[in-house]
PDB file of N, CA and C in Angstrom:
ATOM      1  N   UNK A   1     -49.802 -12.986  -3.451  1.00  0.00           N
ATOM      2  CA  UNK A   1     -49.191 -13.875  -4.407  1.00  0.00           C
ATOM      3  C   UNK A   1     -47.676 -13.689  -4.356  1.00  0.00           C
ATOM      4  N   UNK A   2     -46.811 -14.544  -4.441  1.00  0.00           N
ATOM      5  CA  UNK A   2     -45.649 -14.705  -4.253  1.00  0.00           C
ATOM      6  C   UNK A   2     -44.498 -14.546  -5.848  1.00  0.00           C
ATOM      7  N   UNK A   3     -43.541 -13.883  -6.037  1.00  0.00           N
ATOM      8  CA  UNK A   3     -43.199 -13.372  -6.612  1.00  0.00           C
ATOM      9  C   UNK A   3     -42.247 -14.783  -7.296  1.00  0.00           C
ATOM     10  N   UNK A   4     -42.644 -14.680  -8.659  1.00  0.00           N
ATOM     11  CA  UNK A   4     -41.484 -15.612  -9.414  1.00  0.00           C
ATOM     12  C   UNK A   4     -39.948 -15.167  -9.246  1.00  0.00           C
ATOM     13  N   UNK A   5     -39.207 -15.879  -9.058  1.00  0.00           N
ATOM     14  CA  UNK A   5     -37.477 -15.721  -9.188  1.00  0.00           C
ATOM     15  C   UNK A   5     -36.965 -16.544 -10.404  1.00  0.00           C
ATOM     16  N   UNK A   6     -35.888 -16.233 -10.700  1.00  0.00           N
ATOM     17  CA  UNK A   6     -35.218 -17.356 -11.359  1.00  0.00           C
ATOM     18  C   UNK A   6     -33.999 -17.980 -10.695  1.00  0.00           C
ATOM     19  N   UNK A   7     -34.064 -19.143 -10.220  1.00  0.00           N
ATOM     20  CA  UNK A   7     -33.052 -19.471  -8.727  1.00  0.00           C
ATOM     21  C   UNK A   7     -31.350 -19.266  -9.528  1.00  0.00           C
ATOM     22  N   UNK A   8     -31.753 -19.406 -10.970  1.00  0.00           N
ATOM     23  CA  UNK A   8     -30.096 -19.522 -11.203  1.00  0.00           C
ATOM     24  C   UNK A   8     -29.583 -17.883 -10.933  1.00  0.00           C
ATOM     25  N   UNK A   9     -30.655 -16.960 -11.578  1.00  0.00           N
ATOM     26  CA  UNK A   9     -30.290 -15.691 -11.361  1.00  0.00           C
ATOM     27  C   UNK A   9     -29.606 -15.355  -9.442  1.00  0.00           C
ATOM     28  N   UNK A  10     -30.876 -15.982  -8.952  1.00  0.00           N
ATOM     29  CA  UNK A  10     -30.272 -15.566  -7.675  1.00  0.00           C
ATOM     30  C   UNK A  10     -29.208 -15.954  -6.644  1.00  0.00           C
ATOM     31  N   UNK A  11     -29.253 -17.231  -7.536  1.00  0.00           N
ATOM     32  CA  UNK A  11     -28.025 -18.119  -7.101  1.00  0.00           C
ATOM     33  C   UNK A  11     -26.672 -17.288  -7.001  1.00  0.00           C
ATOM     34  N   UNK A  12     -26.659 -16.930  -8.388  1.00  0.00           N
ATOM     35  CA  UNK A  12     -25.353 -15.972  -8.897  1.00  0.00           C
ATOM     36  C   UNK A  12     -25.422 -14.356  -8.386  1.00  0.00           C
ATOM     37  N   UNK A  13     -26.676 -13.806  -7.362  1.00  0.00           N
ATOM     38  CA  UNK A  13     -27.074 -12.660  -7.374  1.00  0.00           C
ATOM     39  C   UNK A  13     -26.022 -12.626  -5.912  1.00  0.00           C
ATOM     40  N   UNK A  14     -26.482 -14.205  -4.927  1.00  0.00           N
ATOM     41  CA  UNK A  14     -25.978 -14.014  -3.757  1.00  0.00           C
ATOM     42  C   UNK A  14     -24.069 -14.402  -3.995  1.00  0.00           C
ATOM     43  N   UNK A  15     -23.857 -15.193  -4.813  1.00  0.00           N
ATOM     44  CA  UNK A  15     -22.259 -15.484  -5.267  1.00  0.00           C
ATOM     45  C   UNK A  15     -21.703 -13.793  -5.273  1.00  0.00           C
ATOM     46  N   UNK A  16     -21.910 -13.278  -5.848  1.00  0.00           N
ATOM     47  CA  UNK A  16     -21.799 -12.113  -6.197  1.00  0.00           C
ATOM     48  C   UNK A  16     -21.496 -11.197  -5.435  1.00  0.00           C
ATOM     49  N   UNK A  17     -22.483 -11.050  -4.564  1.00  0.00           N
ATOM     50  CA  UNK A  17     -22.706 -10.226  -3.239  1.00  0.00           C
ATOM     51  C   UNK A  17     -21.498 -10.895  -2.126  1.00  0.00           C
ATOM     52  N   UNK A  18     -21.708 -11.928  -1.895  1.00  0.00           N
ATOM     53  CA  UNK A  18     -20.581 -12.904  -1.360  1.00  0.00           C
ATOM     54  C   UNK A  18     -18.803 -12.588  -1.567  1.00  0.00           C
ATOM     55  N   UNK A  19     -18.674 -12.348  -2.557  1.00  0.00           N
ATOM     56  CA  UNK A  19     -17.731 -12.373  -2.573  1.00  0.00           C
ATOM     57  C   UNK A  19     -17.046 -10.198  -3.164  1.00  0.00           C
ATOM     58  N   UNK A  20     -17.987  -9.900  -3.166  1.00  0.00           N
ATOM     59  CA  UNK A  20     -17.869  -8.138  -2.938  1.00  0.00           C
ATOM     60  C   UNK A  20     -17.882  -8.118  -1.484  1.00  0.00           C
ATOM     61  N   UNK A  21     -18.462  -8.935  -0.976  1.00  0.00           N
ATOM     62  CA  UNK A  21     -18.089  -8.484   0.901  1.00  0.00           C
ATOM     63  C   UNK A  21     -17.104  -9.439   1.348  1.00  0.00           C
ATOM     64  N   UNK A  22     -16.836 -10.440   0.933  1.00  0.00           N
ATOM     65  CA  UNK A  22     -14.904 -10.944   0.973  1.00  0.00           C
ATOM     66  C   UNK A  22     -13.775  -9.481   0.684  1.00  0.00           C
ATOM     67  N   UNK A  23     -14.361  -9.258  -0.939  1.00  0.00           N
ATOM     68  CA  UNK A  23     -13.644  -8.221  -0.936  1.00  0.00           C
ATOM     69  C   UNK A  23     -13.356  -6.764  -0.203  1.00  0.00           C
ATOM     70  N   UNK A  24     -14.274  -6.174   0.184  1.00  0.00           N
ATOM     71  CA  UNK A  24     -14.444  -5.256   1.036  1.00  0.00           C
ATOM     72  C   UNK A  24     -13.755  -5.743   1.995  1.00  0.00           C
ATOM     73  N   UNK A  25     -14.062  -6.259   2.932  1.00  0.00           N
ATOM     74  CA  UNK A  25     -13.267  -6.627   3.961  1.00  0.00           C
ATOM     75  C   UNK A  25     -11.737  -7.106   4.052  1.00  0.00           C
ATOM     76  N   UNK A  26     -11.368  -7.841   2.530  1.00  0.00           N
ATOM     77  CA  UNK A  26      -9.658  -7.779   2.410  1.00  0.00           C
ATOM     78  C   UNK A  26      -8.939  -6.578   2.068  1.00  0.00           C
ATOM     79  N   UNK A  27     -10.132  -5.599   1.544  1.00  0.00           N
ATOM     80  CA  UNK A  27      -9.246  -4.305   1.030  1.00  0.00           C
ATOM     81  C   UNK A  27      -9.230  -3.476   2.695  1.00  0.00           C
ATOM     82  N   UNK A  28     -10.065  -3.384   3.666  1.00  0.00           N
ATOM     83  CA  UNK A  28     -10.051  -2.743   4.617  1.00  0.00           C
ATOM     84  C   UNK A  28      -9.389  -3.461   5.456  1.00  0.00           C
ATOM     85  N   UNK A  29      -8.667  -4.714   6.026  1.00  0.00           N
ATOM     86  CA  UNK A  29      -7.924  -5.584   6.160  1.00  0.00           C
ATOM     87  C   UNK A  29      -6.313  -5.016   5.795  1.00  0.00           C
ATOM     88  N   UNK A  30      -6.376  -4.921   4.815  1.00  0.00           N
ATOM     89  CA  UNK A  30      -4.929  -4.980   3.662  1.00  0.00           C
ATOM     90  C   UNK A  30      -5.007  -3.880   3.017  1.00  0.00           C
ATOM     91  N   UNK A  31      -5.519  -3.200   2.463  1.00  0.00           N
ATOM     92  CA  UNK A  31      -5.760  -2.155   1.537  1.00  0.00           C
ATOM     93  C   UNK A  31      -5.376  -0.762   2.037  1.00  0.00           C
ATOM     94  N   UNK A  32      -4.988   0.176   1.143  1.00  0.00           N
ATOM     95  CA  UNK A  32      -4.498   1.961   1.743  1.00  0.00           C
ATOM     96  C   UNK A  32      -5.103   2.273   0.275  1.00  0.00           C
ATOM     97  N   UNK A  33      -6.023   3.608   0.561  1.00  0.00           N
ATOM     98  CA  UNK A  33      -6.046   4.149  -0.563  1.00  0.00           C
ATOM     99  C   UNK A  33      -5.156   4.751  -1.718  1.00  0.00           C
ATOM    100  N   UNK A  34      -5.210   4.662  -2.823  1.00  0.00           N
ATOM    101  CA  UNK A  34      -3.765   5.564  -3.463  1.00  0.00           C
ATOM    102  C   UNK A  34      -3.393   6.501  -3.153  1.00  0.00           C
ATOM    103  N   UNK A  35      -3.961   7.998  -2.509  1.00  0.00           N
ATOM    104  CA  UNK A  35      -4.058   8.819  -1.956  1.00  0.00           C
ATOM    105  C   UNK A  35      -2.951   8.612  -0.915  1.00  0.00           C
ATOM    106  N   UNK A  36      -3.334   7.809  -0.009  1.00  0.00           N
ATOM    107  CA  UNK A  36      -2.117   7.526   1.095  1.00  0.00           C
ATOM    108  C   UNK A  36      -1.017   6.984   0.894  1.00  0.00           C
ATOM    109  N   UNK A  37      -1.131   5.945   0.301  1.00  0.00           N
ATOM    110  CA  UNK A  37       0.332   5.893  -0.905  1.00  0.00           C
ATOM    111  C   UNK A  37       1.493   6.335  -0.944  1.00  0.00           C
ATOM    112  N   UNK A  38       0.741   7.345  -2.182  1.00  0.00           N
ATOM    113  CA  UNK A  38       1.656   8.346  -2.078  1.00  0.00           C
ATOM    114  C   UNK A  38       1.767   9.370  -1.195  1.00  0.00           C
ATOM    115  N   UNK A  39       1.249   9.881  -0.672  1.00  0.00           N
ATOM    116  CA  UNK A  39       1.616  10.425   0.620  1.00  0.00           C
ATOM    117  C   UNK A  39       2.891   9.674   1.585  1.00  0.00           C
ATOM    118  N   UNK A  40       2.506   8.067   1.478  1.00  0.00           N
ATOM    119  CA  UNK A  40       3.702   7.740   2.612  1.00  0.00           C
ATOM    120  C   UNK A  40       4.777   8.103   2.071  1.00  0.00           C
ATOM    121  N   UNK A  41       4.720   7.429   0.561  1.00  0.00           N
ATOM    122  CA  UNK A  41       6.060   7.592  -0.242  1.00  0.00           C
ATOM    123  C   UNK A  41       6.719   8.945  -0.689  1.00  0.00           C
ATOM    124  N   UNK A  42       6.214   9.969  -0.685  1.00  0.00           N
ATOM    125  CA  UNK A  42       6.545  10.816  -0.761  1.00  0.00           C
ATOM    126  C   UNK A  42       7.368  11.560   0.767  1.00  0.00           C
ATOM    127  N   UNK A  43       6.181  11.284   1.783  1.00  0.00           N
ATOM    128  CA  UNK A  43       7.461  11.815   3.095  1.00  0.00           C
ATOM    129  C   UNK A  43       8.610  10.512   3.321  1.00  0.00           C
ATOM    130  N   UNK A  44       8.618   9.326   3.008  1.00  0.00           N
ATOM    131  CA  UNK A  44       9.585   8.635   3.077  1.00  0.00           C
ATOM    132  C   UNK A  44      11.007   9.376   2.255  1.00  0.00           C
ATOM    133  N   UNK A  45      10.587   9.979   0.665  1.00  0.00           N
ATOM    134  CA  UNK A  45      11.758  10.547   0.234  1.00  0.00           C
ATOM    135  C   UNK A  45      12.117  11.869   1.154  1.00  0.00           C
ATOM    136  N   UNK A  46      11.394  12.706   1.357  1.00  0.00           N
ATOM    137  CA  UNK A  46      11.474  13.653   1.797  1.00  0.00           C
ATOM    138  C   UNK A  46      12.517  13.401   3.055  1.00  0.00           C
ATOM    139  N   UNK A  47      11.909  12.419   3.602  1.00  0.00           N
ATOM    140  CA  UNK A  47      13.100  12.254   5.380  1.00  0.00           C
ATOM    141  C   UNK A  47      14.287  11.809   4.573  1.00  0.00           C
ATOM    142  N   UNK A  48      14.283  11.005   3.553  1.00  0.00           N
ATOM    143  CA  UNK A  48      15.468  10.228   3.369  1.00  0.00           C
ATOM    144  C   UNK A  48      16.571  11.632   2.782  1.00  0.00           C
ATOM    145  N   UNK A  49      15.648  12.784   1.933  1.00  0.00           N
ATOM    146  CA  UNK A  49      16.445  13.289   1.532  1.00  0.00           C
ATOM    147  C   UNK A  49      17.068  14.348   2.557  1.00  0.00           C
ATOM    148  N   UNK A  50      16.360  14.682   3.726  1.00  0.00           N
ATOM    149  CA  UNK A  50      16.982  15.171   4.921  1.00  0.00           C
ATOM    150  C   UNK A  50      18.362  15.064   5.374  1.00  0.00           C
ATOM    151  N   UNK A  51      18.060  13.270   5.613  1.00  0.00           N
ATOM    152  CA  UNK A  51      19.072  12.344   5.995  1.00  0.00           C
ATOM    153  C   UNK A  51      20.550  12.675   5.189  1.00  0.00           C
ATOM    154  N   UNK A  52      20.277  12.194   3.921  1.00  0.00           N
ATOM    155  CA  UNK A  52      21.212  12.542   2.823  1.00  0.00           C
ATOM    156  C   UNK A  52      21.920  14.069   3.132  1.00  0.00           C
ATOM    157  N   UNK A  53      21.092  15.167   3.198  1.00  0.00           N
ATOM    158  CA  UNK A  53      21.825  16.528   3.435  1.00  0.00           C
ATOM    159  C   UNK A  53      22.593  16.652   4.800  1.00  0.00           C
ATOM    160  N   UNK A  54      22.301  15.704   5.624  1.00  0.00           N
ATOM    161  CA  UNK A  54      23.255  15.866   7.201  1.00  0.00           C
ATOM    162  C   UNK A  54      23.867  14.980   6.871  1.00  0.00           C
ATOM    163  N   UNK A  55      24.538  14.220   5.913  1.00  0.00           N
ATOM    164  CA  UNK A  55      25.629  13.309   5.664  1.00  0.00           C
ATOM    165  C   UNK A  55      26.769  13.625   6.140  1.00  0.00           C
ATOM    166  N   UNK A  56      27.869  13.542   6.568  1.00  0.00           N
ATOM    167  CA  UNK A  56      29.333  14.264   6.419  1.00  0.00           C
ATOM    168  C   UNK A  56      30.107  13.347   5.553  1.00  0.00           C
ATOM    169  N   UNK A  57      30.284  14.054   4.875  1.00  0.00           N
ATOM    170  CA  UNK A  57      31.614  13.784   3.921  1.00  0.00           C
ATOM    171  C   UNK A  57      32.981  13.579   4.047  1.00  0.00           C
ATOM    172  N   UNK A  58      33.798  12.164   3.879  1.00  0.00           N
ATOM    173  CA  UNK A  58      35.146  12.090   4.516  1.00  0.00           C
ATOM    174  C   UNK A  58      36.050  12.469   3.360  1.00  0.00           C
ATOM    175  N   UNK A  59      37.185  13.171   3.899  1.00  0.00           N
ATOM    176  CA  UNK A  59      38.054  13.400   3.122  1.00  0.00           C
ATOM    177  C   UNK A  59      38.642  12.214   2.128  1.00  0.00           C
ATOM    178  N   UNK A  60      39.133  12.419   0.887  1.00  0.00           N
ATOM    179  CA  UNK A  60      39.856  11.690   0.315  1.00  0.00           C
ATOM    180  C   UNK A  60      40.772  11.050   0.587  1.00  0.00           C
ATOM    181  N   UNK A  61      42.135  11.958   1.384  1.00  0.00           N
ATOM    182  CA  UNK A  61      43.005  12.229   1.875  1.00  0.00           C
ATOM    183  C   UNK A  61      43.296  11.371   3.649  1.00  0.00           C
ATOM    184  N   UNK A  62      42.316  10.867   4.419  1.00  0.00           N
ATOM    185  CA  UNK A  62      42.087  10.625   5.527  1.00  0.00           C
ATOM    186  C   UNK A  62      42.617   8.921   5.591  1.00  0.00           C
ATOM    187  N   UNK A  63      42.573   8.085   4.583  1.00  0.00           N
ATOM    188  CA  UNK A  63      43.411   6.479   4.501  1.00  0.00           C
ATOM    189  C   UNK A  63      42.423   5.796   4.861  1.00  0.00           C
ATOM    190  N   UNK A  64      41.290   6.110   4.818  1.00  0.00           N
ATOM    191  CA  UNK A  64      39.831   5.405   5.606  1.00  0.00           C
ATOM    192  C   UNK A  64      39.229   5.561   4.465  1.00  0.00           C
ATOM    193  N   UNK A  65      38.626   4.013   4.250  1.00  0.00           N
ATOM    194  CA  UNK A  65      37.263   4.082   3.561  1.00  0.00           C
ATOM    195  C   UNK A  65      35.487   4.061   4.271  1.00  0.00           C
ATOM    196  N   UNK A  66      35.339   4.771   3.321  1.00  0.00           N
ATOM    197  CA  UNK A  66      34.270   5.632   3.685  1.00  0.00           C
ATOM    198  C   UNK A  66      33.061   4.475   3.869  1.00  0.00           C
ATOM    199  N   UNK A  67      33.304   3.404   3.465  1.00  0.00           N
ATOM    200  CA  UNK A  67      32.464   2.200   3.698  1.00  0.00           C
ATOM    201  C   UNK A  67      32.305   1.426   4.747  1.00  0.00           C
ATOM    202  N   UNK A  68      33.921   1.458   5.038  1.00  0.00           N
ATOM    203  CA  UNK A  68      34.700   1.085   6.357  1.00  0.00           C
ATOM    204  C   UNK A  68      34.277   1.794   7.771  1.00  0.00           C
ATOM    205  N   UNK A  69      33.720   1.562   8.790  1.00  0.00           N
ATOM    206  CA  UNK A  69      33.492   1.992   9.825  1.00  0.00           C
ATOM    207  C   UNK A  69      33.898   1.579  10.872  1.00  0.00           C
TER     208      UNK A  69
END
């Protein structure tokens, strides 16, 4: 004997499903966990603040602005 459904239920069972595997696939597509995130963002400051400490500093005194290259 064959099992009653209710088609609206399943209608909306497969909508459902449908569009959790759209999603899945745009987050693995597009998506980084938060975890990695911050991780990038964090060694991004880290190099930048590297960068920043090998700066050289121009004298005041030198008639050159320091903007000026």
């Amino acid at each position: 004997m064959s099992r009653i459904i209710n088609l609206r239920q399943a209608r909306k069972r497969r909508a459902r499903d449908e569009r959790r595997r759209a999603a899945d696939a745009n987050a693995a597509a597009h998506g980084r966990p938060a975890a990695e995130k911050r991780l990038s963002e964090a060694r991004a400051r880290l190099e930048e603040a590297r960068l920043e400490a090998h700066r050289l500093d121009r004298g005041a005194g030198d008639g050159e602005d320091p903007g000026q290259a």
